[in-house]
N, C-alpha and C. Protein backbone atom coordinates (compact mmCIF):
# COMPACT_ATOMS: atom_id res chain seq x y z
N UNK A 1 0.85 -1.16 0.00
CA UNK A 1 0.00 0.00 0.00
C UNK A 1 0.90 1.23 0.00
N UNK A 2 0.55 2.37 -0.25
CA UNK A 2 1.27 3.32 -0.71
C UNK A 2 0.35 4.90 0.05
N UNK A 3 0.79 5.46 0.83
CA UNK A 3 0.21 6.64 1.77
C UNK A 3 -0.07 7.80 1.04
N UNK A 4 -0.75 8.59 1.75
CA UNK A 4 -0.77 9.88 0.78
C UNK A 4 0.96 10.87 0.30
N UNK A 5 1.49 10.47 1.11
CA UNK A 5 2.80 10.94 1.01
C UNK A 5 3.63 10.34 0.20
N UNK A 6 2.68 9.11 -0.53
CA UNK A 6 3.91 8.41 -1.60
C UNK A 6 5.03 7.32 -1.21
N UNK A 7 5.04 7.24 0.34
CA UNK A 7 5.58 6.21 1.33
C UNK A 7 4.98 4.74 1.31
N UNK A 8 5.92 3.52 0.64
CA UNK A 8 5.33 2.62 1.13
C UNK A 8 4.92 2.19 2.34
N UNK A 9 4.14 0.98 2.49
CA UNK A 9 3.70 0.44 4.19
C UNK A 9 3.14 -0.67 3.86
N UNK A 10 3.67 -0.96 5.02
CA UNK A 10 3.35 -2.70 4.93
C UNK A 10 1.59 -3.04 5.71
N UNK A 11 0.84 -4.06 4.75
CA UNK A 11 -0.41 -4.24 5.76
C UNK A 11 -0.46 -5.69 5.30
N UNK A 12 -1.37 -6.36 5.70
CA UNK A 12 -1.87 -7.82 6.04
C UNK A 12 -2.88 -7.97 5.51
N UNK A 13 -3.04 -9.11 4.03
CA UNK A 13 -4.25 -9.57 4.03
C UNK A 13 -5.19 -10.67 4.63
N UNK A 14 -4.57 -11.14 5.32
CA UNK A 14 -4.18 -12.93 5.60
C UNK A 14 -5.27 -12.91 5.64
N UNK A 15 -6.50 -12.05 6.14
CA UNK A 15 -7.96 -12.67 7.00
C UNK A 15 -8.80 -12.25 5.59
N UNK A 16 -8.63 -11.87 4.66
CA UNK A 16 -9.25 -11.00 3.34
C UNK A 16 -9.97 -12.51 2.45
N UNK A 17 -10.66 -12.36 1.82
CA UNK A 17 -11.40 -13.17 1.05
C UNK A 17 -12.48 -12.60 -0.03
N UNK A 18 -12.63 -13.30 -1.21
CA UNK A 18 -13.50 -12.66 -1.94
C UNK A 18 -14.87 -13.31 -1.92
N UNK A 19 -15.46 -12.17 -2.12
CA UNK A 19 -17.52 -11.88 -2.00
C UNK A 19 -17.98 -12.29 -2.85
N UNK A 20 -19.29 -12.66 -3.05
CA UNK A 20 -19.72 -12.45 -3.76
C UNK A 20 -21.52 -12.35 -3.48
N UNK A 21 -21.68 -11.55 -4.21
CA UNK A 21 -23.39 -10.49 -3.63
C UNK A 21 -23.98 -11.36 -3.59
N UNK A 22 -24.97 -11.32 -2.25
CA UNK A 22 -26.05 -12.56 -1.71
C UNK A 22 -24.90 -13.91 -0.88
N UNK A 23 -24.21 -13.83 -0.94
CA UNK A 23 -23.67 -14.84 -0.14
C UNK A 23 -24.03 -15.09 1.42
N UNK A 24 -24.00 -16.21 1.61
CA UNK A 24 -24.56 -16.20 2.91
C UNK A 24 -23.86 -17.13 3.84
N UNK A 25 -22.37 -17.49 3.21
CA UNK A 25 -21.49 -18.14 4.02
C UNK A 25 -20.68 -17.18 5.33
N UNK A 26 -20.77 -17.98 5.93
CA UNK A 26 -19.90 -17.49 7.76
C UNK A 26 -18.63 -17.58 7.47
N UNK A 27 -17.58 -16.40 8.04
CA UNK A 27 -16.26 -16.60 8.11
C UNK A 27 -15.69 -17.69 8.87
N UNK A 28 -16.44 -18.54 9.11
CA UNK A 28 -15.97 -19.95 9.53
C UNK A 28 -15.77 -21.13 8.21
N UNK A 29 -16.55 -21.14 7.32
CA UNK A 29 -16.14 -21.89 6.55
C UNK A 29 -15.55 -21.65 5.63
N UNK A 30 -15.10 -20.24 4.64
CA UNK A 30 -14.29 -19.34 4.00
C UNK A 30 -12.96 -20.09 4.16
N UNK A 31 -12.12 -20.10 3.02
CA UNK A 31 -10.83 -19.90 2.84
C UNK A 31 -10.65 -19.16 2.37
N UNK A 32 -9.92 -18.57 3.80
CA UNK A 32 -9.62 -16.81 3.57
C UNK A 32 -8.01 -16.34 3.45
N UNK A 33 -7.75 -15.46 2.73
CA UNK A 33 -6.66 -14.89 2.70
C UNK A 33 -6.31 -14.83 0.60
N UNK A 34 -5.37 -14.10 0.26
CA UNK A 34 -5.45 -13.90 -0.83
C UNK A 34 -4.39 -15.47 -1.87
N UNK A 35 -5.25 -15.53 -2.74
CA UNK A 35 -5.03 -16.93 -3.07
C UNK A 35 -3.44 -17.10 -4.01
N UNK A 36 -2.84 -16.15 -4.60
CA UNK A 36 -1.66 -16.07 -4.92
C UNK A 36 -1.20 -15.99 -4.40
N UNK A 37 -1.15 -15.65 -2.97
CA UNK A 37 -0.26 -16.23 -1.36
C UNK A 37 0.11 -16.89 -0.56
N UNK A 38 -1.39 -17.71 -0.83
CA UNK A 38 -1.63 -18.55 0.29
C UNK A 38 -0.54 -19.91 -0.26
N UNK A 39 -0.10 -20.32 1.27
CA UNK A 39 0.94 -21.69 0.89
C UNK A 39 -0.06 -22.58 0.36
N UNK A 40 1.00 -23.76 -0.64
CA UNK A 40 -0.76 -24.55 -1.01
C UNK A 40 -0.61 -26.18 -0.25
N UNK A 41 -0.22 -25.85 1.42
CA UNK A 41 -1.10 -26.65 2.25
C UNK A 41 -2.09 -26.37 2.96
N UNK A 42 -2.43 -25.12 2.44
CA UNK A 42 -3.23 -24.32 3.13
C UNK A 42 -4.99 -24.86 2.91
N UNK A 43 -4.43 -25.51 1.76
CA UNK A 43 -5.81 -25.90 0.92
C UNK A 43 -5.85 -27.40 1.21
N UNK A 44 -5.15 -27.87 2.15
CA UNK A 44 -5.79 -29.22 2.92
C UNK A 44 -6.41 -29.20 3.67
N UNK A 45 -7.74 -29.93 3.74
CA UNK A 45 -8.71 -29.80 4.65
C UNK A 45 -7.97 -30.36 6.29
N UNK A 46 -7.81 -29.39 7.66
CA UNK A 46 -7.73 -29.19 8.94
C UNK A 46 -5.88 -28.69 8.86
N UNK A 47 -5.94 -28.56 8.08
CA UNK A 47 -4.47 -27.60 8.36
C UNK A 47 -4.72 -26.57 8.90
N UNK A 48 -3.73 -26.58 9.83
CA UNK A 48 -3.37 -25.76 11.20
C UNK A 48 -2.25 -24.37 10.67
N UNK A 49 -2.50 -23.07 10.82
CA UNK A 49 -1.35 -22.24 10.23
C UNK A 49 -0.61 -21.92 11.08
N UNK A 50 0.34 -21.78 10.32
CA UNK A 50 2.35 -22.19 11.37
C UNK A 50 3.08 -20.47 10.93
N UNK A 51 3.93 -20.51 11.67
CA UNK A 51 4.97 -19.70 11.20
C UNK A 51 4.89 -19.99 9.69
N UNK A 52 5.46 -21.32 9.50
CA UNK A 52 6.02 -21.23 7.51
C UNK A 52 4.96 -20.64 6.83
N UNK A 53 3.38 -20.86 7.16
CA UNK A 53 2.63 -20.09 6.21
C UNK A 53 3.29 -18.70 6.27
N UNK A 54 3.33 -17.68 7.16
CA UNK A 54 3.70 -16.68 6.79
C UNK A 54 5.10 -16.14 6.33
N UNK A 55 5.73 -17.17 6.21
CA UNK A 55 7.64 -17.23 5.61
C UNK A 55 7.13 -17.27 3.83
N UNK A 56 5.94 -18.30 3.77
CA UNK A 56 5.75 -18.88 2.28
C UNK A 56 5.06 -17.17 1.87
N UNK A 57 3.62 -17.04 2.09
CA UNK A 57 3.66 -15.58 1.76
C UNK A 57 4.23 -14.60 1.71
N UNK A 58 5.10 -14.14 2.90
CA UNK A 58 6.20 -13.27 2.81
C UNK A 58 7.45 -13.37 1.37
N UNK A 59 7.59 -14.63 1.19
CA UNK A 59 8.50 -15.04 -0.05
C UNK A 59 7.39 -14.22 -1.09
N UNK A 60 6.27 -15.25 -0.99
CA UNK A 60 5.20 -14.13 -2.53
C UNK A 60 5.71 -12.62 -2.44
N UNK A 61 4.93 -11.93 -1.20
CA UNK A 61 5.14 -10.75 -1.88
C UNK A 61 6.14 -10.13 -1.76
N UNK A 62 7.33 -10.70 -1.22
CA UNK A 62 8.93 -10.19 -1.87
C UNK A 62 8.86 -10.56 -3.59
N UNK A 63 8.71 -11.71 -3.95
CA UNK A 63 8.49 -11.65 -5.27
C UNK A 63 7.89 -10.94 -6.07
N UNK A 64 6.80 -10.90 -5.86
CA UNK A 64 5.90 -9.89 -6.35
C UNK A 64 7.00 -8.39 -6.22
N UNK A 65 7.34 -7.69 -5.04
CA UNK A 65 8.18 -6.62 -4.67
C UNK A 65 9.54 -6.22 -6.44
N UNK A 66 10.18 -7.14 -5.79
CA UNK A 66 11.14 -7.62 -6.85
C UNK A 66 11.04 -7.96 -8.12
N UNK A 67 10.69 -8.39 -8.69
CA UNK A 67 9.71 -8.44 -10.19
C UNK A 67 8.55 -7.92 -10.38
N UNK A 68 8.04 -7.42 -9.66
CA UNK A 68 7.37 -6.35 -10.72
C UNK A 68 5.95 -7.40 -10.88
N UNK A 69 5.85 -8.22 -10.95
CA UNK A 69 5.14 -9.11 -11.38
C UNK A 69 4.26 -10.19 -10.06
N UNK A 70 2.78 -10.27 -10.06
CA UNK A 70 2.23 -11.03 -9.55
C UNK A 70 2.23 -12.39 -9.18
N UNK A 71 2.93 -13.20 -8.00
CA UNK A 71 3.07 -14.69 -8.32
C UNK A 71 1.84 -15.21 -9.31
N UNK A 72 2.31 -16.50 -9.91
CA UNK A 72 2.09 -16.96 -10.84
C UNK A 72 1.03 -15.93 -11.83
N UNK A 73 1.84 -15.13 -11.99
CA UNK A 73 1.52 -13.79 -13.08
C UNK A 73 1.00 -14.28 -14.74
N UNK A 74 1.10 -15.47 -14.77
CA UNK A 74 0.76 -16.10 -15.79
C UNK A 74 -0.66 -16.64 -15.94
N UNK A 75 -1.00 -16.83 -14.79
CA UNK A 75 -2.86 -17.19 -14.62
C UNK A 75 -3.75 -16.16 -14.63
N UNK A 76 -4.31 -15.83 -15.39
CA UNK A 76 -5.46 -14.38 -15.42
C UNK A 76 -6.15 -14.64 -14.56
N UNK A 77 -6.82 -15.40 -13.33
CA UNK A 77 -7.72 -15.74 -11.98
C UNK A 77 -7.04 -16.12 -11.72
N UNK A 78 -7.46 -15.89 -10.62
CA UNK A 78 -7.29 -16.67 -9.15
C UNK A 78 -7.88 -18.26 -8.62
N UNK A 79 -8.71 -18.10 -9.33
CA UNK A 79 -9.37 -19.22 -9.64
C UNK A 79 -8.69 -20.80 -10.04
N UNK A 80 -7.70 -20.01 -10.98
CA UNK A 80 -6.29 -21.09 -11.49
C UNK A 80 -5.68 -21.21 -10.21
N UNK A 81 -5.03 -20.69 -9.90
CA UNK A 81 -4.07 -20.66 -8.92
C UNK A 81 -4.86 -21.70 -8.07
């Protein structure tokens, strides 16, 4: 994110998830957090999140930082990923 002053800053999506109008699911059953981030044991059903999840994201968006470019910048959705 980027301030009115033009200063980067660091924020957290981890708890973020996408909507969609009329939905009527509880943030209990959601897999939440942004999906070009998320480690992909994340997407085993009763995985527990550890430190490494946030080492594995942190790697994304250094990548992302550093290239310029969206992990797997090659998939137009998220959906792929």
């Amino acid at each position: 994110m980027i301030d009115d002053h033009q200063r980067a800053m660091i924020t957290d999506f981890g708890l973020s998830f996408k909507s969609h109008a009329g939905s009527s699911s509880s943030a209990g059953n959601r897999l939440s957090g942004a999906a070009r981030f998320i480690a992909p044991e994340r997407y085993v059903p009763g995985y527990k999140v550890t430190i490494e999840y946030d080492v594995f994201s942190f790697a994304m968006t250094c990548l992302h930082v550093l290239s310029g470019k969206l992990p797997y910048f090659s998939e137009r959705t998220d959906v792929v990923v």
